[in-house]
Protein backbone atom coordinates (compact mmCIF):
# COMPACT_ATOMS: atom_id res chain seq x y z
CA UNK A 1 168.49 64.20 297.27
CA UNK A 2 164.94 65.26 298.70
CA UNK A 3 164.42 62.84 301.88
CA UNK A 4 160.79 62.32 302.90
CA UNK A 5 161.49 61.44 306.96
CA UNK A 6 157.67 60.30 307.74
CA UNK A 7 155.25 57.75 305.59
CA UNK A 8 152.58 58.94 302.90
CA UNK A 9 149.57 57.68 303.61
CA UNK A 10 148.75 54.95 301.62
CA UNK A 11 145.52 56.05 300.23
CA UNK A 12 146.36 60.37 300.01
CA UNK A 13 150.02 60.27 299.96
CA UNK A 14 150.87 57.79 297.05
CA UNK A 15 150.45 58.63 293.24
CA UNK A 16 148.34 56.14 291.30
CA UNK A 17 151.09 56.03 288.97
CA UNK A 18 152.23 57.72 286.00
CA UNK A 19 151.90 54.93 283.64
CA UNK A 20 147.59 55.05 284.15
CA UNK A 21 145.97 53.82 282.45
CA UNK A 22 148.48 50.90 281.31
CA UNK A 23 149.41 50.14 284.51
CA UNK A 24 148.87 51.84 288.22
CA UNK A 25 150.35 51.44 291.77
CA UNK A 26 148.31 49.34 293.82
CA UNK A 27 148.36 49.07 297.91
CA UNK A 28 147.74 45.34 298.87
CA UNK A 29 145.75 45.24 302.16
CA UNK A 30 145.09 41.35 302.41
CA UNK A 31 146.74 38.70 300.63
CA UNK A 32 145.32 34.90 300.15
CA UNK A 33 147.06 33.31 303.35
CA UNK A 34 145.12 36.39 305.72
CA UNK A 35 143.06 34.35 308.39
CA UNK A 36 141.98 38.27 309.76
CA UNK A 37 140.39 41.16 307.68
CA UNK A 38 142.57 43.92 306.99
CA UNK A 39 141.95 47.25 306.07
CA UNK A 40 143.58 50.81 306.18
CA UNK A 41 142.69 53.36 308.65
CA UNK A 42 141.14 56.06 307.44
CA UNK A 43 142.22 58.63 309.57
CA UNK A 44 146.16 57.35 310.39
CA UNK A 45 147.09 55.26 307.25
CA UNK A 46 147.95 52.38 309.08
CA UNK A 47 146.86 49.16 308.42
CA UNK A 48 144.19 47.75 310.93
CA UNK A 49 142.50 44.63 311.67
CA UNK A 50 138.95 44.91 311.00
CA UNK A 51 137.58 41.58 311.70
CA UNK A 52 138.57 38.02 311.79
CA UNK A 53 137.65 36.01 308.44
CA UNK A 54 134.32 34.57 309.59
CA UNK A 55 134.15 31.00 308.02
CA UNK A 56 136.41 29.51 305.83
CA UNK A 57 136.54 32.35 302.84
CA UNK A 58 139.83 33.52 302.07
CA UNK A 59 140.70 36.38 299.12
CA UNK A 60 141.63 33.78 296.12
CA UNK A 61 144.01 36.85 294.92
CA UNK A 62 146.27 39.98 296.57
CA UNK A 63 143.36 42.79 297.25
CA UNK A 64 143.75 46.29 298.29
CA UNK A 65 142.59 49.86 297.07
CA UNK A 66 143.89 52.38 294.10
CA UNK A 67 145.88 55.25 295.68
CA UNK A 68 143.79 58.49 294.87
CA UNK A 69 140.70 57.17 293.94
CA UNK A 70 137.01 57.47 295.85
CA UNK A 71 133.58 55.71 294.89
CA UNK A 72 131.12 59.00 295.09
CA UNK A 73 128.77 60.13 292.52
CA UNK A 74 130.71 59.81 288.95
CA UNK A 75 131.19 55.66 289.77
CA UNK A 76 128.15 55.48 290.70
CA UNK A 77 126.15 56.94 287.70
CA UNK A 78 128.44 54.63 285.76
CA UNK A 79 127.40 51.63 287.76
CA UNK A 80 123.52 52.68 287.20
CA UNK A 81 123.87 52.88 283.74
CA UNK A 82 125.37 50.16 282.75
CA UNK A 83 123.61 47.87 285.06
CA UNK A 84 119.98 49.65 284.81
CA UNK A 85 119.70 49.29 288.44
CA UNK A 86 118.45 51.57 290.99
CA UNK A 87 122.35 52.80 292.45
CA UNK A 88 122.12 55.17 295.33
CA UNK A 89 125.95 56.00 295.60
CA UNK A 90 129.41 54.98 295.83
CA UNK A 91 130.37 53.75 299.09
CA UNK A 92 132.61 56.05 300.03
CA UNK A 93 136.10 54.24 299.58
CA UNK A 94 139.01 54.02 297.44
CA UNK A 95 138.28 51.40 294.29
CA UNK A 96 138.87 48.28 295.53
CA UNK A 97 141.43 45.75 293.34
CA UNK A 98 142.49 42.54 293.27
CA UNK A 99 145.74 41.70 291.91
CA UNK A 100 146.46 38.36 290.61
CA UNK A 101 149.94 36.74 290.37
CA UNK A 102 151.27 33.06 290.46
CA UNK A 103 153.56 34.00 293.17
CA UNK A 104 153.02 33.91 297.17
CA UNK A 105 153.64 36.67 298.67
CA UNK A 106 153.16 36.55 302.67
CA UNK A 107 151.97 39.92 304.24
CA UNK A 108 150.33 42.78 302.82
CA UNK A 109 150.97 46.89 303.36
CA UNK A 110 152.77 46.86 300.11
CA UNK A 111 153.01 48.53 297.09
CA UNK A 112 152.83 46.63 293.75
CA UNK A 113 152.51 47.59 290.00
CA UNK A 114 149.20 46.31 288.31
CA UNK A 115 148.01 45.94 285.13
CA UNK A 116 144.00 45.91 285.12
CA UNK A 117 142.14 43.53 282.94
CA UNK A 118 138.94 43.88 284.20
CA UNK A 119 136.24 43.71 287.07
CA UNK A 120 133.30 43.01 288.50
CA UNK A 121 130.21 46.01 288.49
CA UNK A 122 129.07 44.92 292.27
CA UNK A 123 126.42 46.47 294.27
CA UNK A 124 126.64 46.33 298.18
CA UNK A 125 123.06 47.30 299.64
CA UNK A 126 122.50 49.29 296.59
CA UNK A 127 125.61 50.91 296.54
CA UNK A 128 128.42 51.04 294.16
CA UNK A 129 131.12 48.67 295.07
CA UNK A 130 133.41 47.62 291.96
CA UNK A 131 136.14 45.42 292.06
CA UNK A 132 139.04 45.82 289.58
CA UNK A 133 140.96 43.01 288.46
CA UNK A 134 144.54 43.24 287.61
CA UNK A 135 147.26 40.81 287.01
CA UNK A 136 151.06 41.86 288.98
CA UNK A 137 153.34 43.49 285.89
CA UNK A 138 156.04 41.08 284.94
CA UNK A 139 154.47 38.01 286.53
CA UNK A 140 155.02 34.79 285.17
CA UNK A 141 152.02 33.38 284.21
CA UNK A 142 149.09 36.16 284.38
CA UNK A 143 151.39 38.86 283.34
CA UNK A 144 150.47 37.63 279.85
CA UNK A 145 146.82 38.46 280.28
CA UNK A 146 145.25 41.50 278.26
CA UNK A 147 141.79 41.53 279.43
CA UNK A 148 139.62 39.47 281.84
CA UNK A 149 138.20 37.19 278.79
CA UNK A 150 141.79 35.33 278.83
CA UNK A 151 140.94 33.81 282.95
CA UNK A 152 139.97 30.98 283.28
CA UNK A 153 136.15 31.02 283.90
CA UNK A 154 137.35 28.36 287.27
CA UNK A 155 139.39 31.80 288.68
CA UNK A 156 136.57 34.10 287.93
CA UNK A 157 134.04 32.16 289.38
CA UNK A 158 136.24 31.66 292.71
CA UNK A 159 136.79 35.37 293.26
CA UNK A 160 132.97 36.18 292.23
CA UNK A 161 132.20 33.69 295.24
CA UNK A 162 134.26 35.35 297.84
CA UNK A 163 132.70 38.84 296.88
CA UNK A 164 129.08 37.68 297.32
CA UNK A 165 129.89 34.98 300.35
CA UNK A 166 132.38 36.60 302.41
CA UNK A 167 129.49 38.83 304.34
CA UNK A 168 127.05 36.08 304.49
CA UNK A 169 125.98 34.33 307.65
CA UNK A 170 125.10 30.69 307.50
CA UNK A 171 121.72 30.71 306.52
CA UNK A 172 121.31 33.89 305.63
CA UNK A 173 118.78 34.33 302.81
CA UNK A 174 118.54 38.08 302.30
CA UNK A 175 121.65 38.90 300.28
CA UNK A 176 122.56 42.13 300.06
CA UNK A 177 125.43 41.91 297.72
CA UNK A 178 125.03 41.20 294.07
CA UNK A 179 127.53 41.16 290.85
CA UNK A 180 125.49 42.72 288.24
CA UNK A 181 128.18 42.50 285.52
CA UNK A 182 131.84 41.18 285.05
CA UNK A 183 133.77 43.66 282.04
CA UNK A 184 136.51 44.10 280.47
CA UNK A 185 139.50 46.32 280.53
CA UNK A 186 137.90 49.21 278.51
CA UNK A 187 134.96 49.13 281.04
CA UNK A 188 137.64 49.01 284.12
CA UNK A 189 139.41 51.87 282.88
CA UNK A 190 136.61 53.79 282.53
CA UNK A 191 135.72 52.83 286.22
CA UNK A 192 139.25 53.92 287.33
CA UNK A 193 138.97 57.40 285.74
CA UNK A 194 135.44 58.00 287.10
CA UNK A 195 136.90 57.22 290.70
CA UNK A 196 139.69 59.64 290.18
CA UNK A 197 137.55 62.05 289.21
CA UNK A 198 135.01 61.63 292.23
CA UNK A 199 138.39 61.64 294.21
CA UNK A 200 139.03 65.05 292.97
CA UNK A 201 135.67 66.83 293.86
CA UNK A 202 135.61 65.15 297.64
CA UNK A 203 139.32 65.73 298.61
CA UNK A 204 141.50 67.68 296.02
CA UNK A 205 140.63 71.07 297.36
CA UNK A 206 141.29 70.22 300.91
CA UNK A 207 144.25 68.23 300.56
CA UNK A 208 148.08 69.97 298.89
CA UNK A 209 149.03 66.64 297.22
CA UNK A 210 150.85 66.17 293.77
CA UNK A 211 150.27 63.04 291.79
């Protein structure tokens, strides 16, 4: 038995899974009860505080990133034409998901299986931003769901609200974050591969990595 002694990092060192597109590994950063902004370190892997939540928003669903994936230049072409808006880039992360699931689950910096349904096509100062939307494999009540047309419109509108709130000061009137379109699986798949291949062309070449 082949022992690894030291942690992949979360982002480089964990397969998206082998069951893509039906279902992928997803890292879960923040779940709903987070009071403080998590997000992975870049450069360590570790999970890292990066600010405190800074009204009352809190993520209506378990939201991390999709191992092996990077917003560059093939996401954002998508995102331009299918919106018809000027897009100027990715913004340089791993695609963003939220994973939904009837169940509580405390703490984040885990590992779950995720079916995606759908997403959101959001633009952050003119850069591509998309959210997937997935529902936790096996779970109870949104395990069910095939596509993001079987939520409830009260869910979708909660989680659109935290996206384009959750930067906003109070009485802010220049928003730079906008939701241009909310699709369907089909569309999020197509997302997902786009990010894996932008993932390729920044990091494959510099980093010895099997998937």
């Amino acid at each position: 038995m082949t022992v690894n002694f030291f942690k992949p990092h979360p982002w480089h060192g964990i397969s998206y899974g082998e069951n893509y597109p039906n279902s992928l590994t997803a890292y879960i950063e923040m779940v709903p009860a987070d009071t403080v902004k998590y997000e992975i370190d870049k450069k360590t892997g570790y999970r890292k505080v990066d600010r405190p939540q800074k009204f009352s928003n809190s993520v209506p669903a378990l939201y991390g990133f999709i191992p092996q994936t990077y917003c560059d230049t093939a996401v954002a072409e998508y995102a331009a034409q299918q919106s018809g808006k000027h897009v100027l880039k990715g913004d340089g992360d791993p695609l963003d998901i939220c994973v939904l699931t009837e169940r509580f689950i405390s703490s984040g910096d885990i590992l779950v299986e995720a079916i995606p349904i759908g997403g959101f096509r959001m633009l952050d100062k003119n850069e591509a931003d998309d959210k997937i939307i997935a529902v936790l494999k096996q779970d109870e009540i949104y395990g069910a769901f095939k596509d993001i047309n079987d939520c409830p419109p009260t869910l979708i509108n909660r989680l659109k609200h935290y996206f384009l709130t959750y930067k906003n000061m109070p009485g802010q009137t220049d928003k730079t974050v906008e939701i241009t379109h909310v699709y369907g699986a089909a569309e999020a798949q197509e997302v997902i591969r786009r990010s894996l291949i932008d993932y390729d062309n920044q990091f494959r070449s510099h980093l010895a990595i099997g998937v």
